[in-house]
C-alpha atoms as a PDB file:
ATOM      1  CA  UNK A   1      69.252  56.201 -17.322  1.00  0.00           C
ATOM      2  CA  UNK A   2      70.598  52.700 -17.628  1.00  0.00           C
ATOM      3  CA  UNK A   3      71.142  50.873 -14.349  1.00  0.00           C
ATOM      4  CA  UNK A   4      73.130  48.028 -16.131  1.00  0.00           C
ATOM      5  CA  UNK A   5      76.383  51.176 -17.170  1.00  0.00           C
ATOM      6  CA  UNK A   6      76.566  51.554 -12.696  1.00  0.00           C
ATOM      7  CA  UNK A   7      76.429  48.192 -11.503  1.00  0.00           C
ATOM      8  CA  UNK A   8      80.274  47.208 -10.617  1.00  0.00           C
ATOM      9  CA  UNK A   9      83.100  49.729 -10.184  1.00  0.00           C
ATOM     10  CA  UNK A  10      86.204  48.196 -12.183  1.00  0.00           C
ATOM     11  CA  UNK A  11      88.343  45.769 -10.863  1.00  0.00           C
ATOM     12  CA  UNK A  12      91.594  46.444  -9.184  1.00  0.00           C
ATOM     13  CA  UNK A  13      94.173  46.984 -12.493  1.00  0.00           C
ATOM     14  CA  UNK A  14      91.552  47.683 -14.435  1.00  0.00           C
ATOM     15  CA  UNK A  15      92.107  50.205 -17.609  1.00  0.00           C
ATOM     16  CA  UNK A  16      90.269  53.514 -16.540  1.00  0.00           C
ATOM     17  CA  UNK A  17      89.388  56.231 -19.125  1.00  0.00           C
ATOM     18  CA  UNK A  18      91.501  59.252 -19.017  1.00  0.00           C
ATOM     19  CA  UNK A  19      88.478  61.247 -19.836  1.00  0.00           C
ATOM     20  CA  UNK A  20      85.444  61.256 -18.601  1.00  0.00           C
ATOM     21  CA  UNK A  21      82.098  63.225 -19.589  1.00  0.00           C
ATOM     22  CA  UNK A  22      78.835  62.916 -16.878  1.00  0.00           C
ATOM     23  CA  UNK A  23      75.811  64.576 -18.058  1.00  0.00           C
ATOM     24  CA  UNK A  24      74.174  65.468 -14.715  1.00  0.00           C
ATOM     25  CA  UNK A  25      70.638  65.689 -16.743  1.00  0.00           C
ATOM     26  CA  UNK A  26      69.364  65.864 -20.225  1.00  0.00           C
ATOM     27  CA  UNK A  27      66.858  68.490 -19.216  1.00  0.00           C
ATOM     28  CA  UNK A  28      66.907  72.165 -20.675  1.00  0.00           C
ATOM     29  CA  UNK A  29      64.755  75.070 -20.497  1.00  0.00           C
ATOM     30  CA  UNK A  30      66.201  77.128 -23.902  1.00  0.00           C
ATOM     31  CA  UNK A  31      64.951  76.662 -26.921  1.00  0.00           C
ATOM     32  CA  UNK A  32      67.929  77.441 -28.992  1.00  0.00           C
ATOM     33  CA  UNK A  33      66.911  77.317 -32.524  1.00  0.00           C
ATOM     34  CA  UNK A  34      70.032  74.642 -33.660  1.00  0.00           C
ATOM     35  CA  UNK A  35      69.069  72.137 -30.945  1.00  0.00           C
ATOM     36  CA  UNK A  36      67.075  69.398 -31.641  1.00  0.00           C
ATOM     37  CA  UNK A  37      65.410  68.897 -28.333  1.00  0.00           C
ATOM     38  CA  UNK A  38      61.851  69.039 -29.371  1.00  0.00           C
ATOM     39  CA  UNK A  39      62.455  65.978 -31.275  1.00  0.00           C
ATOM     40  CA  UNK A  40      64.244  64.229 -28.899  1.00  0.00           C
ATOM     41  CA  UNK A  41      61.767  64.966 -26.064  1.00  0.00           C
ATOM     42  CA  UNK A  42      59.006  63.834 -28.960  1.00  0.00           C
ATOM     43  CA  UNK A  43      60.922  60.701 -29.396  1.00  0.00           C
ATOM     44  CA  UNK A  44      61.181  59.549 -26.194  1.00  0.00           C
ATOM     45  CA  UNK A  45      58.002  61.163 -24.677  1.00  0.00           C
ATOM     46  CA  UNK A  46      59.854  62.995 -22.092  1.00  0.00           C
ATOM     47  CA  UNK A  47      61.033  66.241 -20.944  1.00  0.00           C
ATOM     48  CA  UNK A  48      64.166  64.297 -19.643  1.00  0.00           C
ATOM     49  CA  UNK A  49      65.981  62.892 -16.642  1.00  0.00           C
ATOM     50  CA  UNK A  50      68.396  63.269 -14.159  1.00  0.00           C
ATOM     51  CA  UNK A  51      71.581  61.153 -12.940  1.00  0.00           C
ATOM     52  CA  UNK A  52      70.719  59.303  -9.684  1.00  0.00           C
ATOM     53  CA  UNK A  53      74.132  61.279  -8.037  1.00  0.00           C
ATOM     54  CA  UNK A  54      74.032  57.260  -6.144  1.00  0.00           C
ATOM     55  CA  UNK A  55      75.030  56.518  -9.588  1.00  0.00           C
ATOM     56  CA  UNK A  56      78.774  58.269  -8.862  1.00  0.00           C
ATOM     57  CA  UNK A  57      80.054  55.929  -6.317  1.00  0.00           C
ATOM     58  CA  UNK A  58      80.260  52.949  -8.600  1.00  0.00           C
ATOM     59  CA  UNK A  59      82.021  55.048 -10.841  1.00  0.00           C
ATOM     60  CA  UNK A  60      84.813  56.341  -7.912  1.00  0.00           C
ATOM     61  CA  UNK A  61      87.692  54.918  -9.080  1.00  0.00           C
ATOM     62  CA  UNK A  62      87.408  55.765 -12.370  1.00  0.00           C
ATOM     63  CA  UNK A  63      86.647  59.533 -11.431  1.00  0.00           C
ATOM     64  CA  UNK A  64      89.631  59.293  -8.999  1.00  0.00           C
ATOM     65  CA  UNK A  65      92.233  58.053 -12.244  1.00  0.00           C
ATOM     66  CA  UNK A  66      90.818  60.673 -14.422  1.00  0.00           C
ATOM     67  CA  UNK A  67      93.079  63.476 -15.899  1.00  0.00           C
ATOM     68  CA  UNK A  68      89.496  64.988 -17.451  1.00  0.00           C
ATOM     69  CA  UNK A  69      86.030  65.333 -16.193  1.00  0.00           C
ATOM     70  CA  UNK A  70      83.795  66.818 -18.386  1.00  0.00           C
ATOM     71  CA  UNK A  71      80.468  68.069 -16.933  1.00  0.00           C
ATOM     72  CA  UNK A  72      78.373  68.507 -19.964  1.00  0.00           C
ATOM     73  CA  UNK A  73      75.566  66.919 -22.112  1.00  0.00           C
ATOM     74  CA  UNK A  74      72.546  67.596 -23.705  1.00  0.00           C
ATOM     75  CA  UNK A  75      71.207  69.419 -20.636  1.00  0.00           C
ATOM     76  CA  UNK A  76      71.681  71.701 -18.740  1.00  0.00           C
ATOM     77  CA  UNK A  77      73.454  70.918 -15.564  1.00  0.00           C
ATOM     78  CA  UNK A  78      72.048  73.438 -13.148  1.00  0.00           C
ATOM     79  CA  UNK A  79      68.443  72.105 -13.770  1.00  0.00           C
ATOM     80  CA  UNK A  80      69.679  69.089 -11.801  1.00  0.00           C
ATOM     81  CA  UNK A  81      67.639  69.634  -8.092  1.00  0.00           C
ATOM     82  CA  UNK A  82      70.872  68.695  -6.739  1.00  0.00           C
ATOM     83  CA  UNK A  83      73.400  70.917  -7.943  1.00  0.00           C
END
């Protein structure tokens, strides 16, 4: 995951996204026959990663002004240890 997307919460006034979408991990254990995972996990030599949940307080008050949170991705949430 990249650090640099967490570091500062907005600033007070800011504009804050109406919508937002986490993916909690980018790991999955189907093998769906549309899904392209194999060559993703090829790609990138992994069998993916999960959100640091630290990660969600610098994102607070944008989860707090959101009309939407979407908990989806390419994984499959419930693979996350801490869900």
């Amino acid at each position: 995951m990249n650090q640099e997307m967490y570091k500062a919460a907005p600033a007070v006034g800011a504009r804050l996204p109406r919508k937002l979408t986490i993916e909690f991990t980018d790991r999955c254990n189907l093998k769906c026959f549309i899904c392209t995972r194999e060559e993703f996990e090829d790609r990138n030599g992994t069998k993916g990663e999960n959100l640091d949940l630290q990660h969600l307080h610098a994102i607070a008050p944008a989860l707090a002004a959101a009309e939407v949170i979407q908990i989806s991705g390419f994984g499959e949430v419930f693979l996350h240890p801490q869900m």
